[in-house]
N, C-alpha and C. Protein backbone atom coordinates (compact mmCIF):
# COMPACT_ATOMS: atom_id res chain seq x y z
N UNK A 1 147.39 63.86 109.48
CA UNK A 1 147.24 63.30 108.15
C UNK A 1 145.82 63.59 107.67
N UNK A 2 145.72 64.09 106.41
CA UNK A 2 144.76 64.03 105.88
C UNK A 2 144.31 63.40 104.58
N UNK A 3 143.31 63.05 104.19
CA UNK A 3 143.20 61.79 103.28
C UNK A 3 143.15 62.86 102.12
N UNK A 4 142.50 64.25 102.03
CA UNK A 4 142.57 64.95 100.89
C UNK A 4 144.01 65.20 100.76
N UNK A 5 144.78 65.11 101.09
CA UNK A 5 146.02 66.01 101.10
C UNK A 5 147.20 64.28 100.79
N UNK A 6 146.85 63.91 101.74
CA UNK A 6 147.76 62.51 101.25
C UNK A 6 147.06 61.60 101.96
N UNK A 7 146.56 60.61 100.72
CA UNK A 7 145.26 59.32 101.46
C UNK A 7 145.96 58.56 102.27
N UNK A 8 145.66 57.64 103.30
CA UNK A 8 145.65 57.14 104.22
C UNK A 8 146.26 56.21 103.92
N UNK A 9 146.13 55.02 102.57
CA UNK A 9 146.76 54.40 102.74
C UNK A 9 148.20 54.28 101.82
N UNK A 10 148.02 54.97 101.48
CA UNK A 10 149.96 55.62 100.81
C UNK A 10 150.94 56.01 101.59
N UNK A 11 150.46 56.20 102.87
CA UNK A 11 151.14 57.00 104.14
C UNK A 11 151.14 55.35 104.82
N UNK A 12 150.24 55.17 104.89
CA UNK A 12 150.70 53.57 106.16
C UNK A 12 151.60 52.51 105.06
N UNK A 13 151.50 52.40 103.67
CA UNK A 13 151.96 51.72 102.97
C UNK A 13 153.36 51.77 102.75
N UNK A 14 153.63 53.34 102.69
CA UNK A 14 154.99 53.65 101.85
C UNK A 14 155.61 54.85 102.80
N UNK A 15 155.46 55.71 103.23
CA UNK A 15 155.86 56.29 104.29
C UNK A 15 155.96 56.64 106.03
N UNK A 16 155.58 55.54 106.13
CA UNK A 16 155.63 55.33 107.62
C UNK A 16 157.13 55.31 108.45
N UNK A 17 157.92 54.50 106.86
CA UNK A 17 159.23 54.23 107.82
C UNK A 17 159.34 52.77 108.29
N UNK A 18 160.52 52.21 107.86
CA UNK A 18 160.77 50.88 108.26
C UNK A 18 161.96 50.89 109.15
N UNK A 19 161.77 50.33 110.30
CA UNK A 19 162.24 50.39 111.49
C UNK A 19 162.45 48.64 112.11
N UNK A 20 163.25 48.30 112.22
CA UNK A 20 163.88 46.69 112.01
C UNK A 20 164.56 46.66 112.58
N UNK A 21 165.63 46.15 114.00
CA UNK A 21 166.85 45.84 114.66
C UNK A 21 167.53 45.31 113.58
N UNK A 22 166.73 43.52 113.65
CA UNK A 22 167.95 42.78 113.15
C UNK A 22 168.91 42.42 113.72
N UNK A 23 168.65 42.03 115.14
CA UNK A 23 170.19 42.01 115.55
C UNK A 23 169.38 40.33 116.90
N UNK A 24 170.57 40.04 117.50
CA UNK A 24 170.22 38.70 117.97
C UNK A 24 171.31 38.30 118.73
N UNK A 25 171.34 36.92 118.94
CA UNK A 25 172.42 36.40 119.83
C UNK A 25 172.74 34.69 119.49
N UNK A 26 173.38 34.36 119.57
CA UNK A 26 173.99 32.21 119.59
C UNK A 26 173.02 32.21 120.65
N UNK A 27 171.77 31.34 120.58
CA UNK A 27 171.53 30.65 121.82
C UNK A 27 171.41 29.14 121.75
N UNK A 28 172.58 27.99 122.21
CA UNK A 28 172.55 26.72 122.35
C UNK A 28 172.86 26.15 120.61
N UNK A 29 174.13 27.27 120.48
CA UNK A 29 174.65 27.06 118.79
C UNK A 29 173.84 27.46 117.44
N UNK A 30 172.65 27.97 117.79
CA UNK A 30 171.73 28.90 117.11
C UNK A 30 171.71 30.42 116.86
N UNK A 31 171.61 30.74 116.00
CA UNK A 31 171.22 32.07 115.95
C UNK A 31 169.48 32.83 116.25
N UNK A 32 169.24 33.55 117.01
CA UNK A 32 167.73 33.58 117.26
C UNK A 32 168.13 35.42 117.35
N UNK A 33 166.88 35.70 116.62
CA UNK A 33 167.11 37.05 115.71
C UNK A 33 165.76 37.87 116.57
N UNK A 34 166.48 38.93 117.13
CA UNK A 34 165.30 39.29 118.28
C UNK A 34 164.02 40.37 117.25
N UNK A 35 162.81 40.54 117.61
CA UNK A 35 161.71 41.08 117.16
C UNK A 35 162.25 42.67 116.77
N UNK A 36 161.90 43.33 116.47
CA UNK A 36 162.17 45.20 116.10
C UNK A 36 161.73 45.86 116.84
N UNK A 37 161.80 47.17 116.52
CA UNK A 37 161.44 48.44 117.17
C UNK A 37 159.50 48.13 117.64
N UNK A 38 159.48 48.52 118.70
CA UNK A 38 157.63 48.56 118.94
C UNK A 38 157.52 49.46 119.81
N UNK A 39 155.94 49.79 120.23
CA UNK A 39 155.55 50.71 121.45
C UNK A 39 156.29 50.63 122.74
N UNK A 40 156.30 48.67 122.72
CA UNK A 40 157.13 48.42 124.01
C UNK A 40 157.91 48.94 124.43
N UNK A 41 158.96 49.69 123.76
CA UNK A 41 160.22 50.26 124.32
C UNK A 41 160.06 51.44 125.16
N UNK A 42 158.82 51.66 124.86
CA UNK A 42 158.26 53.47 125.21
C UNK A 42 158.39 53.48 126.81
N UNK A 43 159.15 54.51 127.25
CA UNK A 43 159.59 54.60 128.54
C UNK A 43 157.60 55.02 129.65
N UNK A 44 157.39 55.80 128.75
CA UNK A 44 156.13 56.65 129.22
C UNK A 44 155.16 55.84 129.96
N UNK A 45 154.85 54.73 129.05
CA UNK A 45 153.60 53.54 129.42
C UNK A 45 154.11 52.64 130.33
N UNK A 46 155.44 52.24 130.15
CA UNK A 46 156.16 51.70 131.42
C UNK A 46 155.99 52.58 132.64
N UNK A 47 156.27 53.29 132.25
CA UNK A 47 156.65 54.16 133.63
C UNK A 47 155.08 54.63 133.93
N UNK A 48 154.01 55.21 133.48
CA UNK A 48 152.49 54.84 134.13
C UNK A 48 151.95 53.79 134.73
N UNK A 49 152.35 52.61 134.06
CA UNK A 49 151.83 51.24 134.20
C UNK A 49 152.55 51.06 135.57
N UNK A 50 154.05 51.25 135.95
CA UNK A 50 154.56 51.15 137.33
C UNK A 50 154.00 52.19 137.94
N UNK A 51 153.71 53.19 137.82
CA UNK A 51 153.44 54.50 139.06
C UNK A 51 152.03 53.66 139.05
N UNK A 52 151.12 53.31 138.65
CA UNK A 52 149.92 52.91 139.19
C UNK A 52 149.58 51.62 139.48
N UNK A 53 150.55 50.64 139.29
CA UNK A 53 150.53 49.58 140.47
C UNK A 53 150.30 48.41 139.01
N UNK A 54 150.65 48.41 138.15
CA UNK A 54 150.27 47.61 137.10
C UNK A 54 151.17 46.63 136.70
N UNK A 55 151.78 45.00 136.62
CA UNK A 55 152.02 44.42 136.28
C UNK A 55 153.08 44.83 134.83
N UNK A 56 154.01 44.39 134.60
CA UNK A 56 154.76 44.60 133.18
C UNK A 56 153.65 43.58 132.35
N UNK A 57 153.66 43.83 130.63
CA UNK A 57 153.09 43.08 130.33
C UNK A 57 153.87 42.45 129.46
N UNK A 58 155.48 42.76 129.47
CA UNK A 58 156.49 41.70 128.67
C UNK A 58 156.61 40.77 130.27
N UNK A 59 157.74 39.77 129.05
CA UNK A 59 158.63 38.97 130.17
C UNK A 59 159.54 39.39 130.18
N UNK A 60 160.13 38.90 131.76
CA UNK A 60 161.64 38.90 132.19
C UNK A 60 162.45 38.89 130.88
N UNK A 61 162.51 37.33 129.73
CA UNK A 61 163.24 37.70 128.63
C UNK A 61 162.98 39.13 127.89
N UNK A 62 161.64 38.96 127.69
CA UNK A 62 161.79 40.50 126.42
C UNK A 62 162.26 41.71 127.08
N UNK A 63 162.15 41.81 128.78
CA UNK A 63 162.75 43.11 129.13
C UNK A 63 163.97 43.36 129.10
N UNK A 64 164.66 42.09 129.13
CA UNK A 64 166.00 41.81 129.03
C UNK A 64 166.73 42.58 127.79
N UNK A 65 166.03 41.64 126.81
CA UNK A 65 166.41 41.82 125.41
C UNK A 65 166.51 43.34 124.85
N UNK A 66 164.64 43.88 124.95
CA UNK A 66 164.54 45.06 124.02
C UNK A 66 164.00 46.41 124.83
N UNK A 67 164.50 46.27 126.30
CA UNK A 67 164.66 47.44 127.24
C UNK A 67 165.98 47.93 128.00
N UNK A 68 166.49 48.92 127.34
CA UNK A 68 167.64 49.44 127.98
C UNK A 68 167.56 49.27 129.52
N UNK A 69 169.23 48.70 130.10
CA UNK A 69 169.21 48.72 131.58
C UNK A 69 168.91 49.74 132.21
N UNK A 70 168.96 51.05 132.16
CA UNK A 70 168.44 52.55 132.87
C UNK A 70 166.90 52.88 132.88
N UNK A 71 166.11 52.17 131.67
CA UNK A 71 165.00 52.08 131.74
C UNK A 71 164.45 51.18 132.18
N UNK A 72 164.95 49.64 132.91
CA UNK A 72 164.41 48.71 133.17
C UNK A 72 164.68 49.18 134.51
N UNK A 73 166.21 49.56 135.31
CA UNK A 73 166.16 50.29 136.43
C UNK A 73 164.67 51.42 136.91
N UNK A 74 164.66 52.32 136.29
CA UNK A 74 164.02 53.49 136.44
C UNK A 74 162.63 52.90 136.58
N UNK A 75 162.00 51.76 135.50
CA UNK A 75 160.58 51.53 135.90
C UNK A 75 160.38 50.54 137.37
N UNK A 76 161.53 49.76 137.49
CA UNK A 76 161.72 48.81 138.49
C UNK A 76 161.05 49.48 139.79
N UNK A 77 162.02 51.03 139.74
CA UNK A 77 162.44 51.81 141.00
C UNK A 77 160.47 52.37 141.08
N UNK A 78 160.19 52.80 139.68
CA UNK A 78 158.57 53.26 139.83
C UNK A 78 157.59 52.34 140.58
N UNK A 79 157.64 51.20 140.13
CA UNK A 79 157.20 50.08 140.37
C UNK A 79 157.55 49.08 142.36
N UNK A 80 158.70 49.66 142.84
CA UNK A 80 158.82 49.49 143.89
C UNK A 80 158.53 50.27 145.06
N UNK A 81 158.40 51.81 145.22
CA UNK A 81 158.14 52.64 145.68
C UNK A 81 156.32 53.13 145.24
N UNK A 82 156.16 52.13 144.37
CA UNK A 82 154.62 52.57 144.36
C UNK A 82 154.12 52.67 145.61
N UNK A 83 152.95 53.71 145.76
CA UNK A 83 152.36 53.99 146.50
C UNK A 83 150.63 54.07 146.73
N UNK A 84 150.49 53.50 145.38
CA UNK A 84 148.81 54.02 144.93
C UNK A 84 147.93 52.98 146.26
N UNK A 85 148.40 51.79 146.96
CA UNK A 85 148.04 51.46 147.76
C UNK A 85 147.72 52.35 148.74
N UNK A 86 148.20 53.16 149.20
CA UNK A 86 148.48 53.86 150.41
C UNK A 86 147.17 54.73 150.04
N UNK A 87 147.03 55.04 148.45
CA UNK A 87 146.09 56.36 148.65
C UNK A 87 144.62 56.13 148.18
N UNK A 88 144.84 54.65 147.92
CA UNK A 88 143.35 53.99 147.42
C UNK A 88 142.56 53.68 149.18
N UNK A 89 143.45 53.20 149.80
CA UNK A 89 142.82 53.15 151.50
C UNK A 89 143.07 54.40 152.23
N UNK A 90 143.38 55.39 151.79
CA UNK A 90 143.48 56.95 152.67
C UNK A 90 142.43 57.62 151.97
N UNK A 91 142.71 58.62 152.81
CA UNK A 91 141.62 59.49 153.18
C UNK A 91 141.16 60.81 151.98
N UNK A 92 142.41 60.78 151.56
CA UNK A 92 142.89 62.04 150.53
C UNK A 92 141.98 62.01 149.26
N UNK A 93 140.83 62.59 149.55
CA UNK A 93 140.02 62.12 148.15
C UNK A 93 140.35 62.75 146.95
N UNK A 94 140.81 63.82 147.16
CA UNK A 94 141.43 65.05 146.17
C UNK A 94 142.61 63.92 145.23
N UNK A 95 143.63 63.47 146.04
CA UNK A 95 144.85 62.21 145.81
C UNK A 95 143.74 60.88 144.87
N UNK A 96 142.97 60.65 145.40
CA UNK A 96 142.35 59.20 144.73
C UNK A 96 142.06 59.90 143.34
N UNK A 97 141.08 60.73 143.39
CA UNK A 97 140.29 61.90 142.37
C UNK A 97 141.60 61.75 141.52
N UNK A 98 142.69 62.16 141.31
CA UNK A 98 143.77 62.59 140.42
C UNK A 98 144.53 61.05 140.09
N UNK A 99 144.44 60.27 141.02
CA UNK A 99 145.09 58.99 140.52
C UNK A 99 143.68 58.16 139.62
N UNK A 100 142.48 58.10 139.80
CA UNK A 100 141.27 58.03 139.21
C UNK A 100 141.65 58.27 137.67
N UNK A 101 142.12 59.77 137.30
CA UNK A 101 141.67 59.97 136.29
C UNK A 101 143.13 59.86 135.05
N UNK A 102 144.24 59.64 135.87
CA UNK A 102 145.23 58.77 135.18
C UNK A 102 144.47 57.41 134.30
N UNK A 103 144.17 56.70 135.51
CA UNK A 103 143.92 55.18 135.10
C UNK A 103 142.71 55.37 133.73
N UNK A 104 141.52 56.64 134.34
CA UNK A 104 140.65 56.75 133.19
C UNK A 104 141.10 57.07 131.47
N UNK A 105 142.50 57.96 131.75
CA UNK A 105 143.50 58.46 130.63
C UNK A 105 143.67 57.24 130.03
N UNK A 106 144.48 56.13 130.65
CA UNK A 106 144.95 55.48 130.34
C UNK A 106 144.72 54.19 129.69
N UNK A 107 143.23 53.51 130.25
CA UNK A 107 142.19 52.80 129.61
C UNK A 107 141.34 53.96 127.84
N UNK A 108 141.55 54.87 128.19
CA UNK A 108 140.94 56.06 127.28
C UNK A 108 141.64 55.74 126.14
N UNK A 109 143.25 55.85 126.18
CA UNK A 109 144.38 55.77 125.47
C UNK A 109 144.23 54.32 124.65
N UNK A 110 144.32 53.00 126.01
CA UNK A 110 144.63 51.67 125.03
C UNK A 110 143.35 51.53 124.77
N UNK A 111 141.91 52.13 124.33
CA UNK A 111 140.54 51.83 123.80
C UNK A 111 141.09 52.43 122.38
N UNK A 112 141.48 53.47 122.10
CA UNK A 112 142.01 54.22 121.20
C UNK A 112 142.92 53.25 120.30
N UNK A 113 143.83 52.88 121.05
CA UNK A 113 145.07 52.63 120.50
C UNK A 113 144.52 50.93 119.82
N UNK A 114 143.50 50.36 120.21
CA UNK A 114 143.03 49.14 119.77
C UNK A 114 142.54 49.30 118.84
N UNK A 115 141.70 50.64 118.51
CA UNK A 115 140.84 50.95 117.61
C UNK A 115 141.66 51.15 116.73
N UNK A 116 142.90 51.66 116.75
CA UNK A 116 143.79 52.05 115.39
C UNK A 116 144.40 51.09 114.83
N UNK A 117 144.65 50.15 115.58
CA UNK A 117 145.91 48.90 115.32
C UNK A 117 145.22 48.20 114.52
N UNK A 118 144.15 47.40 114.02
CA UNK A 118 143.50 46.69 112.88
C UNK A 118 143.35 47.13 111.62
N UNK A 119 143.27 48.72 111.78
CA UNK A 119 143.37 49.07 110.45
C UNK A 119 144.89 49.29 109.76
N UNK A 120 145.59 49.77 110.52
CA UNK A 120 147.04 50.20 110.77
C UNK A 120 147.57 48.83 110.09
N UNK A 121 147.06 47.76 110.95
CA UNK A 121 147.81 46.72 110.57
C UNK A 121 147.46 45.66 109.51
N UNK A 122 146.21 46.53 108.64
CA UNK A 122 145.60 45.79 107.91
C UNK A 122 146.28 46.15 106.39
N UNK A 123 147.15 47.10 106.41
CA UNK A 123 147.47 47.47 105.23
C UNK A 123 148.96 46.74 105.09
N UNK A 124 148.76 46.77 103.98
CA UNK A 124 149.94 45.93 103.33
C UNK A 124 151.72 46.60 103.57
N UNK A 125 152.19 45.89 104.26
CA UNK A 125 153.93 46.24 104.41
C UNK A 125 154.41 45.92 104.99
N UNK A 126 155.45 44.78 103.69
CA UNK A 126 156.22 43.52 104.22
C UNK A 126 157.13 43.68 105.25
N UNK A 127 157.43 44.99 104.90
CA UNK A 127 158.91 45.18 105.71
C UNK A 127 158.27 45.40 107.18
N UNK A 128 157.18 45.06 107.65
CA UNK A 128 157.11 45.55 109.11
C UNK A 128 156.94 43.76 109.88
N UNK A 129 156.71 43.04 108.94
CA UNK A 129 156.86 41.70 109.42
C UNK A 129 157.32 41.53 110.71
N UNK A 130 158.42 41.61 110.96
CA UNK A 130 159.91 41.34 112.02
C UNK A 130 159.45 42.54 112.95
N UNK A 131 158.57 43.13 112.63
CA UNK A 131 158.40 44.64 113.93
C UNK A 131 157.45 44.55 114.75
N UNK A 132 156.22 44.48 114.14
CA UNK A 132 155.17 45.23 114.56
C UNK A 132 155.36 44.06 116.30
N UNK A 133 154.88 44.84 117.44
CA UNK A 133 154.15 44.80 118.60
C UNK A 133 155.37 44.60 118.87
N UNK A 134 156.63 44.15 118.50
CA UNK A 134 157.77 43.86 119.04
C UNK A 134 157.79 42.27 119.20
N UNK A 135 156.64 41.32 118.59
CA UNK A 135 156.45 40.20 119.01
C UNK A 135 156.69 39.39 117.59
N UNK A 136 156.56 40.01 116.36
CA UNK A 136 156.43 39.31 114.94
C UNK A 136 155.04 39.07 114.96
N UNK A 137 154.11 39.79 115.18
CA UNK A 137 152.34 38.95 115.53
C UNK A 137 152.45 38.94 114.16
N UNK A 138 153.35 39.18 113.03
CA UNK A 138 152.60 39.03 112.15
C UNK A 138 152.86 37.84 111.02
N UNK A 139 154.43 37.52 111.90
CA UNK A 139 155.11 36.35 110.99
C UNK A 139 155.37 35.29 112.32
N UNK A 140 154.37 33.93 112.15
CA UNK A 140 153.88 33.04 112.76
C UNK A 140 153.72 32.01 112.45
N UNK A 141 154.30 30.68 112.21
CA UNK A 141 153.67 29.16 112.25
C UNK A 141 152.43 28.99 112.51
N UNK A 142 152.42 29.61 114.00
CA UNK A 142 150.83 28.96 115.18
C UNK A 142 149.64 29.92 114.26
N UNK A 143 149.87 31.05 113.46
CA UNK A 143 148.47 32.47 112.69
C UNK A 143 148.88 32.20 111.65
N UNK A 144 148.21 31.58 110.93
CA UNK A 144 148.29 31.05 109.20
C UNK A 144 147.88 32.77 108.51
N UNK A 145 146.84 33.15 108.73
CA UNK A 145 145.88 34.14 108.33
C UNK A 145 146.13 35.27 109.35
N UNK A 146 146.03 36.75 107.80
CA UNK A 146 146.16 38.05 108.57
C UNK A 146 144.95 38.46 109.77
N UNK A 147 144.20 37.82 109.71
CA UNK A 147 142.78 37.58 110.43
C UNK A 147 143.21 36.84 111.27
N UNK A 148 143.56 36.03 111.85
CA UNK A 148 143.46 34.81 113.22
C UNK A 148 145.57 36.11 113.79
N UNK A 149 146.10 36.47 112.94
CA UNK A 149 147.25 37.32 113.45
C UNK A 149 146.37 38.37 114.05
N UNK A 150 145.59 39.19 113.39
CA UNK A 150 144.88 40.51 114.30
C UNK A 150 143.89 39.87 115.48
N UNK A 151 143.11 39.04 115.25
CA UNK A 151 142.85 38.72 116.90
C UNK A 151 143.62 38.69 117.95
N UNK A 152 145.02 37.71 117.06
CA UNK A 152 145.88 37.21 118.48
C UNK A 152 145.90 38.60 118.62
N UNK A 153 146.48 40.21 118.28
CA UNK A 153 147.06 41.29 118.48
C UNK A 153 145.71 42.09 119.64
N UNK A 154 144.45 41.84 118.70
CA UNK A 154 143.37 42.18 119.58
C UNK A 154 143.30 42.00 120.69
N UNK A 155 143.50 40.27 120.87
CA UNK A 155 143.39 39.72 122.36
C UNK A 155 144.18 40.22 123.26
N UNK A 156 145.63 40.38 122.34
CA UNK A 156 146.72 41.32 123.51
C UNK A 156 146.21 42.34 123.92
N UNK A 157 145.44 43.14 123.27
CA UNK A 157 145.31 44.99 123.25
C UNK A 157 144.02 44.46 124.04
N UNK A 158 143.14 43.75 124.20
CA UNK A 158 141.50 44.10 125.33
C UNK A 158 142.47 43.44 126.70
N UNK A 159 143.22 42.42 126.68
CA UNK A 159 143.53 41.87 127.99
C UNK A 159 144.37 43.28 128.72
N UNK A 160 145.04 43.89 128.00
CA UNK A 160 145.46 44.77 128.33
C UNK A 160 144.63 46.12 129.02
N UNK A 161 144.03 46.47 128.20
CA UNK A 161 142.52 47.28 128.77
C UNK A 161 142.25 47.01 129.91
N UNK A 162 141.73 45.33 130.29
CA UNK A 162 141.27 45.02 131.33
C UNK A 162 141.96 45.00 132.35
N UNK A 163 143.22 44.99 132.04
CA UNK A 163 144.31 45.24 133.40
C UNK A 163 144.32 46.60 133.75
N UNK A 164 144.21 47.39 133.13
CA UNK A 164 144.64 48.61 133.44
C UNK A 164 142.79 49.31 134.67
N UNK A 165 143.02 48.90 135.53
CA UNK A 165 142.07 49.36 136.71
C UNK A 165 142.38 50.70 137.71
């Protein structure tokens, strides 16, 4: 994207694409209407975050909900057969050296990806309400203000950083 060619915020405003489930389940004679499309679903970061020994950072419910069973299998299986133990106490420095510079990628990536999300999410578009992070950070009781919503999102995105070792 370029701002001479098409400015920045006409593209996050109006062509980005609205992307919404909408879809839900009766729970206890209720209807409860699950969050939309987000990064979360992304097989890739799952599946890094298990090959290098990293904690999920949904819950049991949200994996349930908005992760296909073959992908909740497949990271499970990453995540059980990890091995990065084995090569953080061995000998193989060449092996550490290359698992090293994953984790450096990968902190590289969510420093990046923090840096984009405030502005990204600072522009106006209603229709992403029900989407963004996969959580609604942006439609909230507990975050009155688009300001106290981008911290909470912040706080997710540095705690995240800091996990990733």
């Amino acid at each position: 994207m370029n701002d001479a060619k098409i400015p920045r915020a006409l593209w996050m405003r109006y062509a980005q694409g609205f992307q919404a489930w909408a879809c839900g389940e009766i729970v206890d004679g209720e209807y409860v209407e699950y969050d939309g499309l987000s990064g979360n679903q992304l097989l890739v970061f799952q599946a890094v975050d298990a090959f290098l020994g990293l904690e999920s950072y949904l819950s049991d419910k949200d994996l349930q909900r908005y992760i296909p069973a073959a992908q909740r299998a497949f990271v499970t299986s990453l995540r059980t057969h990890n091995f990065r133990q084995n090569i953080d106490s061995g000998e193989d420095v060449t092996l550490k050296n290359e698992i090293n510079k994953m984790v450096k990628t990968m902190k590289r990536f969510r420093h990046a990806h923090r840096g984009r999300a405030r502005p990204y999410l600072n522009q106006p578009a209603p229709e992403r309400l029900m989407m963004t992070a996969g959580k609604s950070v942006l439609e909230s009781d507990e975050r009155q203000s688009l300001n106290a919503v981008l911290d909470f999102l912040d706080s997710f995105l540095v705690r995240r950083l800091k996990e990733t070792f």
